[in-house]
C-alpha atoms as a PDB file:
ATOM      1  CA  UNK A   1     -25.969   6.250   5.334  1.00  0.00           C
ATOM      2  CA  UNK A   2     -27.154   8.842   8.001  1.00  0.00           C
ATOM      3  CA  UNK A   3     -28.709  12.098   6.257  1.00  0.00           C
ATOM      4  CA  UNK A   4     -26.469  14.877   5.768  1.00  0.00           C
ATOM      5  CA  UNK A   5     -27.757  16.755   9.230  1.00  0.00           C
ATOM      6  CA  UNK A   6     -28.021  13.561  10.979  1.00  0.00           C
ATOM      7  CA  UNK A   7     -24.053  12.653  10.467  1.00  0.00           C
ATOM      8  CA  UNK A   8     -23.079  16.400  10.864  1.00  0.00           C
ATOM      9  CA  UNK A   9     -24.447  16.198  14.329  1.00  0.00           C
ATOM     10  CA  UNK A  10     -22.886  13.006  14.992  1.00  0.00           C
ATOM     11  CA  UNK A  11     -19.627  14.065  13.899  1.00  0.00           C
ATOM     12  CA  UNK A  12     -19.669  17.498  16.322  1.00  0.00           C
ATOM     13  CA  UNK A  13     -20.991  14.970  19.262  1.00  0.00           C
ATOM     14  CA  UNK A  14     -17.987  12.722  18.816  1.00  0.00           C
ATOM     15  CA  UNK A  15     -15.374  15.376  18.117  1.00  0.00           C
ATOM     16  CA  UNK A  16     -16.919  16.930  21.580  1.00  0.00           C
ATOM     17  CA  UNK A  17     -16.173  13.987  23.354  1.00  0.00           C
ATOM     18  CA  UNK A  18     -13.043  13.741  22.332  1.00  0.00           C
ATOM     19  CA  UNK A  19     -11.897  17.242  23.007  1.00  0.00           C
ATOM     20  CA  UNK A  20     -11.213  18.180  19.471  1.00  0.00           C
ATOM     21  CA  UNK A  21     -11.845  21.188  17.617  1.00  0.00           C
ATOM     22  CA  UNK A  22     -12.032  20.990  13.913  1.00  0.00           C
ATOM     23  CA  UNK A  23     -11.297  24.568  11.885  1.00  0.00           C
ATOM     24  CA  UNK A  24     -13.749  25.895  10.322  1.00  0.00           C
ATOM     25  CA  UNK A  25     -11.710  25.992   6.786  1.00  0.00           C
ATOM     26  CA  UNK A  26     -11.236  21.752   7.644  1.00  0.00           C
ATOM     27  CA  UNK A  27     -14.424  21.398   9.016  1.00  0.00           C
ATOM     28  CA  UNK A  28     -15.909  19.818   5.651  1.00  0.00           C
ATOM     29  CA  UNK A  29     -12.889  18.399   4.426  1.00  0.00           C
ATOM     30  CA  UNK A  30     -12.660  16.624   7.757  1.00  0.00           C
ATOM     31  CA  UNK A  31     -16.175  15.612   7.676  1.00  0.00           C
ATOM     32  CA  UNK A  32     -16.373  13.904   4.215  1.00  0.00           C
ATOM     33  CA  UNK A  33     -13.468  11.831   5.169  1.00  0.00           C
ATOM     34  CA  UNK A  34     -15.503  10.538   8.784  1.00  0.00           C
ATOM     35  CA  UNK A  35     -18.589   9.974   6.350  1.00  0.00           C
ATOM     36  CA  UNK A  36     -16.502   7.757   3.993  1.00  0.00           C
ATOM     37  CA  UNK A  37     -14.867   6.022   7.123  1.00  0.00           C
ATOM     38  CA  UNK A  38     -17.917   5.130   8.573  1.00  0.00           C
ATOM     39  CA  UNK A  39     -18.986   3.537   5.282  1.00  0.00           C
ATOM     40  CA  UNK A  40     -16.104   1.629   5.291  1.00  0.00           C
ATOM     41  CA  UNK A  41     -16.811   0.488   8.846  1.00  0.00           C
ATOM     42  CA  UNK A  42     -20.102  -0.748   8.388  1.00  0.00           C
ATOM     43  CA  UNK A  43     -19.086  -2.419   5.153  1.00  0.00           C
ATOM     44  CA  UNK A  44     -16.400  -4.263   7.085  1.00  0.00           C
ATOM     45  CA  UNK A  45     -18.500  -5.206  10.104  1.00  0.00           C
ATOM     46  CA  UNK A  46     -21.269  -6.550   8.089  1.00  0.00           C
ATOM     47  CA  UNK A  47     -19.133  -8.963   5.831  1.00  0.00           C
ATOM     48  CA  UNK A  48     -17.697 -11.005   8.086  1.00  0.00           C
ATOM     49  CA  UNK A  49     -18.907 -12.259  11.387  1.00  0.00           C
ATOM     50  CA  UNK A  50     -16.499 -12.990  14.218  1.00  0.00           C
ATOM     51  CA  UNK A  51     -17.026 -16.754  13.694  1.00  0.00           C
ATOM     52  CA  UNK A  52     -14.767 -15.832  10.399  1.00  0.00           C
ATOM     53  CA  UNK A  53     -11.558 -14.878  11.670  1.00  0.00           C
ATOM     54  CA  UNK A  54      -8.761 -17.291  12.101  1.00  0.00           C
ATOM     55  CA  UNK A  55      -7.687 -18.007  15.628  1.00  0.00           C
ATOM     56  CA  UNK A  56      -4.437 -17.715  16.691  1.00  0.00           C
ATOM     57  CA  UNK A  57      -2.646 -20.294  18.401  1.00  0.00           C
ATOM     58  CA  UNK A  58       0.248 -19.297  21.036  1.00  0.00           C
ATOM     59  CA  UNK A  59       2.911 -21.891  21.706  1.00  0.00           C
ATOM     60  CA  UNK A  60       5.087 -21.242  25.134  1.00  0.00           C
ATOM     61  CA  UNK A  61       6.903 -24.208  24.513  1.00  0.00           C
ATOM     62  CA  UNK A  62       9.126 -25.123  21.787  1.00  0.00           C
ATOM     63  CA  UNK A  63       7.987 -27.607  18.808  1.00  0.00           C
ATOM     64  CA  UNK A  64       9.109 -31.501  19.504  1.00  0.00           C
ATOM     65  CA  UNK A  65      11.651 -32.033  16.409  1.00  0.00           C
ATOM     66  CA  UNK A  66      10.658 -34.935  14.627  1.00  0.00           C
END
């Protein structure tokens, strides 16, 4: 996890690129929640590599009956 300063910063950058502004009575609130998220994120993307998904298989034509 990012030091406290390090994901504040973040957080501000990607709220700025996104055009939002967080109150100042959410702001903390707001950015506790994004911390935890991001955990969860990384958690997810280092489990499981793509290789690990199931593909999904499309049919445009009906089944033969048997």
């Amino acid at each position: 996890m990012l030091p406290s300063d390090e994901l504040s910063d973040e957080f501000d950058v990607l709220m700025r690129r996104a055009g939002i502004t967080v109150p100042e009575q959410r702001r903390e609130a707001v950015l506790t929640a994004y911390a935890e998220l991001r955990d969860q994120m990384l958690l997810l993307r280092d489990r499981y590599a793509h290789t690990d998904e199931p593909a999904n298989v499309f049919r445009l034509t009906p089944a033969e009956r048997a």
